[in-house]
N, C-alpha and C. Protein backbone atom coordinates (compact mmCIF):
# COMPACT_ATOMS: atom_id res chain seq x y z
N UNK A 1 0.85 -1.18 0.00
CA UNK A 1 0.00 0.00 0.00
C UNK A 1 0.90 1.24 0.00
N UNK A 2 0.50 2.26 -0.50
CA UNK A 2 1.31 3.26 -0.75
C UNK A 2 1.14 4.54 0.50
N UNK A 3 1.96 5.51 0.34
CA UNK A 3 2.11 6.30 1.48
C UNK A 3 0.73 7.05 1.21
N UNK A 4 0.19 7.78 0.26
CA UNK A 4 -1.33 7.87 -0.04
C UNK A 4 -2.27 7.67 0.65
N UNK A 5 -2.25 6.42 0.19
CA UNK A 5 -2.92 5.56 0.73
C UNK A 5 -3.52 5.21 2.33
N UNK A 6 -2.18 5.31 3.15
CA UNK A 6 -2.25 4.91 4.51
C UNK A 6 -2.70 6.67 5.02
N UNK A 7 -2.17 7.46 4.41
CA UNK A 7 -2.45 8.96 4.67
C UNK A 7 -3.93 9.02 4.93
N UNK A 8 -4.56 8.53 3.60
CA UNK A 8 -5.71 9.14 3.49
C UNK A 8 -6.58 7.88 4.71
N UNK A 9 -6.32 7.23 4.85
CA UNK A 9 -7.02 6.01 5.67
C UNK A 9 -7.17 6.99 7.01
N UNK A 10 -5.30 7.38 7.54
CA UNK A 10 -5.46 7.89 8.36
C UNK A 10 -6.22 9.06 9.10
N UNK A 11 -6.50 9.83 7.88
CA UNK A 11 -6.97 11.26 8.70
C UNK A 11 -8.34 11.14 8.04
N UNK A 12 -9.23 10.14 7.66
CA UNK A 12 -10.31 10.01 7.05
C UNK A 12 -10.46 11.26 6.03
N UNK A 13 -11.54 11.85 6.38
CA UNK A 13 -12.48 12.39 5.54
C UNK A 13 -11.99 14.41 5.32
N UNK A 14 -10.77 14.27 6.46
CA UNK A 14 -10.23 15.22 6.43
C UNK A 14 -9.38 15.73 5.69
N UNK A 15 -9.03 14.41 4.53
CA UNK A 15 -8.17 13.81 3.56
C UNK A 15 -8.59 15.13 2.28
N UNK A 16 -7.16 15.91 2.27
CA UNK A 16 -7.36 16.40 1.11
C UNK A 16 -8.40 18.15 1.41
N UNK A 17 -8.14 18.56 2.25
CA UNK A 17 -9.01 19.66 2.60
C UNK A 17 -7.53 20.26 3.30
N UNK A 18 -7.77 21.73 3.33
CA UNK A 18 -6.73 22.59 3.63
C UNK A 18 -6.75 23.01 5.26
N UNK A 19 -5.66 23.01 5.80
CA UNK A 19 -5.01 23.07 7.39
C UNK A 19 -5.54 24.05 7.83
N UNK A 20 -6.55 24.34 8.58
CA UNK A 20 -6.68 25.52 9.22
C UNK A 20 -5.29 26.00 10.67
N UNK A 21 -5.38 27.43 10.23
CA UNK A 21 -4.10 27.76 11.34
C UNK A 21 -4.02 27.72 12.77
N UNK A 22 -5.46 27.84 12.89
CA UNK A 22 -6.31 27.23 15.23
C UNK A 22 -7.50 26.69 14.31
N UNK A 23 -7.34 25.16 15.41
CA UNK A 23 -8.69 24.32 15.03
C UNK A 23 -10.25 25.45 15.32
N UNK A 24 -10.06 26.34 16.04
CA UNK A 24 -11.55 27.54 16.49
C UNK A 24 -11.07 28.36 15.49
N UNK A 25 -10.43 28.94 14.81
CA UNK A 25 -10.38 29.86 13.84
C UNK A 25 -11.04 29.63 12.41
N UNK A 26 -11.71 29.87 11.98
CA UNK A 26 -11.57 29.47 10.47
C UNK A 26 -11.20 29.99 9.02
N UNK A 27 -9.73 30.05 9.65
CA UNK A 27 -9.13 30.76 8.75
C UNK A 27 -8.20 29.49 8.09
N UNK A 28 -8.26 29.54 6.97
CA UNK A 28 -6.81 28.13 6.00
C UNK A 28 -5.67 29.22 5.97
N UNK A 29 -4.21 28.20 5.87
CA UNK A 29 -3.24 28.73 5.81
C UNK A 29 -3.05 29.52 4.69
N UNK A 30 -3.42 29.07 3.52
CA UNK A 30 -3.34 30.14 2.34
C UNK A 30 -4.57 31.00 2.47
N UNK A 31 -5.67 31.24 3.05
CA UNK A 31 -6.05 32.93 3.13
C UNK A 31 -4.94 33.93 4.14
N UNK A 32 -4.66 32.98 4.67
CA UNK A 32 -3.45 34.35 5.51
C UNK A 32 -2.49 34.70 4.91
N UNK A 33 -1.84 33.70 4.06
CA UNK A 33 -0.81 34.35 3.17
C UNK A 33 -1.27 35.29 2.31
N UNK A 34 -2.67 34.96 2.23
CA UNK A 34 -3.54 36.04 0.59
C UNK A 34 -3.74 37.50 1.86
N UNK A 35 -3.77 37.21 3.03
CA UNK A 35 -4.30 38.67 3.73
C UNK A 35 -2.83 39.32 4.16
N UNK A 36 -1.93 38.69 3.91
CA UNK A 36 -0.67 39.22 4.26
C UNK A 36 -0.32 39.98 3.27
N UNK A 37 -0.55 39.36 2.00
CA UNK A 37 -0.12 40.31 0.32
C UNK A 37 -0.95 41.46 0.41
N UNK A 38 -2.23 41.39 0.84
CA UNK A 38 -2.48 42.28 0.38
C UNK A 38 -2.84 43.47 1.23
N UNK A 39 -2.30 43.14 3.04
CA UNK A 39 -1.87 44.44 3.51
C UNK A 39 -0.62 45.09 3.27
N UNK A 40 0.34 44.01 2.91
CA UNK A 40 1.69 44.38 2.51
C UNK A 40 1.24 45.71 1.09
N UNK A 41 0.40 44.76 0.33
CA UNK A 41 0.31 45.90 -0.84
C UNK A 41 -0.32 47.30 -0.37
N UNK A 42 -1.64 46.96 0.27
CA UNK A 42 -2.02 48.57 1.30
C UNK A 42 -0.69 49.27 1.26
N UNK A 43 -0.35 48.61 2.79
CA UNK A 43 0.58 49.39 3.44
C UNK A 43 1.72 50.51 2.14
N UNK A 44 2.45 49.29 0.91
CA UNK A 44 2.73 50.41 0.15
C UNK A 44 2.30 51.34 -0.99
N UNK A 45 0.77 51.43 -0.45
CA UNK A 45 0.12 51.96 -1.51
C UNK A 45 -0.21 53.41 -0.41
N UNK A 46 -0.03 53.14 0.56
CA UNK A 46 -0.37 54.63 1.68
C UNK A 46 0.97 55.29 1.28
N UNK A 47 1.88 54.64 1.86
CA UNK A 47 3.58 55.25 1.77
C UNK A 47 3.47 55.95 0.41
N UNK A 48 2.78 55.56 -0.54
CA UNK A 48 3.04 56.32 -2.13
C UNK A 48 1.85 57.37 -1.76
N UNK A 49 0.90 57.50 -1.45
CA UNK A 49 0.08 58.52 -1.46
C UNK A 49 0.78 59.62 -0.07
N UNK A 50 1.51 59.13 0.72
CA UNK A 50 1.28 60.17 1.86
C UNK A 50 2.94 60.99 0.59
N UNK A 51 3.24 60.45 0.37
CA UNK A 51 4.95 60.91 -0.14
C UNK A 51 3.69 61.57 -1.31
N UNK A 52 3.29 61.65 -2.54
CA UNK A 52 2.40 62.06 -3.17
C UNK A 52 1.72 63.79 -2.42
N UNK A 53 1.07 63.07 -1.51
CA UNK A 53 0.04 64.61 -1.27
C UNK A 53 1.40 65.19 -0.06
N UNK A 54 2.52 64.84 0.63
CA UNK A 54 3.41 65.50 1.34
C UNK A 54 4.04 66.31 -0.10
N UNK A 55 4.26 66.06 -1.47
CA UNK A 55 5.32 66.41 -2.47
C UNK A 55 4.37 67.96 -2.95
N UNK A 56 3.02 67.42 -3.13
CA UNK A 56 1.84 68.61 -3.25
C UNK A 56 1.46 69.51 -2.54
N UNK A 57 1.52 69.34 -1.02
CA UNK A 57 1.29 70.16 -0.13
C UNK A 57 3.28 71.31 -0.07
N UNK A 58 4.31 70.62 -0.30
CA UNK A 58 5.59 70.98 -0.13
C UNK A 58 5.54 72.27 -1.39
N UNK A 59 5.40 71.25 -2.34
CA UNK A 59 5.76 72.05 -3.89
C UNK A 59 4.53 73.01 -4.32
N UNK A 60 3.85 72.03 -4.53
CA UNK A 60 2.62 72.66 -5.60
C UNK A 60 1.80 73.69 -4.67
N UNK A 61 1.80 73.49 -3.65
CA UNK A 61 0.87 74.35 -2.76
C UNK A 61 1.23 75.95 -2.37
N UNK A 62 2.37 75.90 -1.94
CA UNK A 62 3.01 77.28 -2.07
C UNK A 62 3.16 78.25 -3.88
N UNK A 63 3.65 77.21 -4.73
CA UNK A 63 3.13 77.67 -5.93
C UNK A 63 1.87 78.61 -6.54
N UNK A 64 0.49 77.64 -5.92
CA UNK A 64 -0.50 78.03 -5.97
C UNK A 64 -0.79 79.59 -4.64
N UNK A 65 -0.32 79.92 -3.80
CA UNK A 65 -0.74 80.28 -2.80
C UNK A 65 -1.11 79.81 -1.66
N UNK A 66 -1.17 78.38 -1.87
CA UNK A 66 -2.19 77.68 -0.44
C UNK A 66 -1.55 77.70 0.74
N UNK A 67 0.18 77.59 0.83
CA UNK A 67 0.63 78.20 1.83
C UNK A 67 1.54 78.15 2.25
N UNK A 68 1.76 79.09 2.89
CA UNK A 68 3.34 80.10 2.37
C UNK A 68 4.21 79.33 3.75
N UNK A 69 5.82 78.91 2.94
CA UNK A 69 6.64 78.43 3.61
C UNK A 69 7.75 79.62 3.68
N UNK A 70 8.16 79.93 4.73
CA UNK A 70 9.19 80.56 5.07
C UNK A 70 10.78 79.94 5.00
């Protein structure tokens, strides 16, 4: 009998379904990796907007009048 085989005997019906990370959680290991990408991506999608409206408020704003740096 093959390693398969005795696998799937062993863990019955649980055979072939994805690991949750706490048996009370119900979260699978690959949605956390998918919620990790895509705060990672957040996170550098703020860093580009705050550097963005900090470059507008620095440059463009005094340009316009909006306000005056000494």
């Amino acid at each position: 009998m093959g390693d398969a085989k005795r696998r799937k005997e062993a863990m019955g019906d649980r055979y072939g379904k994805e690991e949750k990370i706490l048996p009370w959680l119900p979260v699978t290991k690959t949605q956390s990796e998918q919620f990790v990408q895509w705060t990672t991506r957040g996170a550098w999608a703020g860093i580009g907007l705050l550097i963005l409206s900090w470059l507008t408020i620095r440059f463009v704003g005094p340009a316009f009048g909006w306000w005056e740096v000494d």
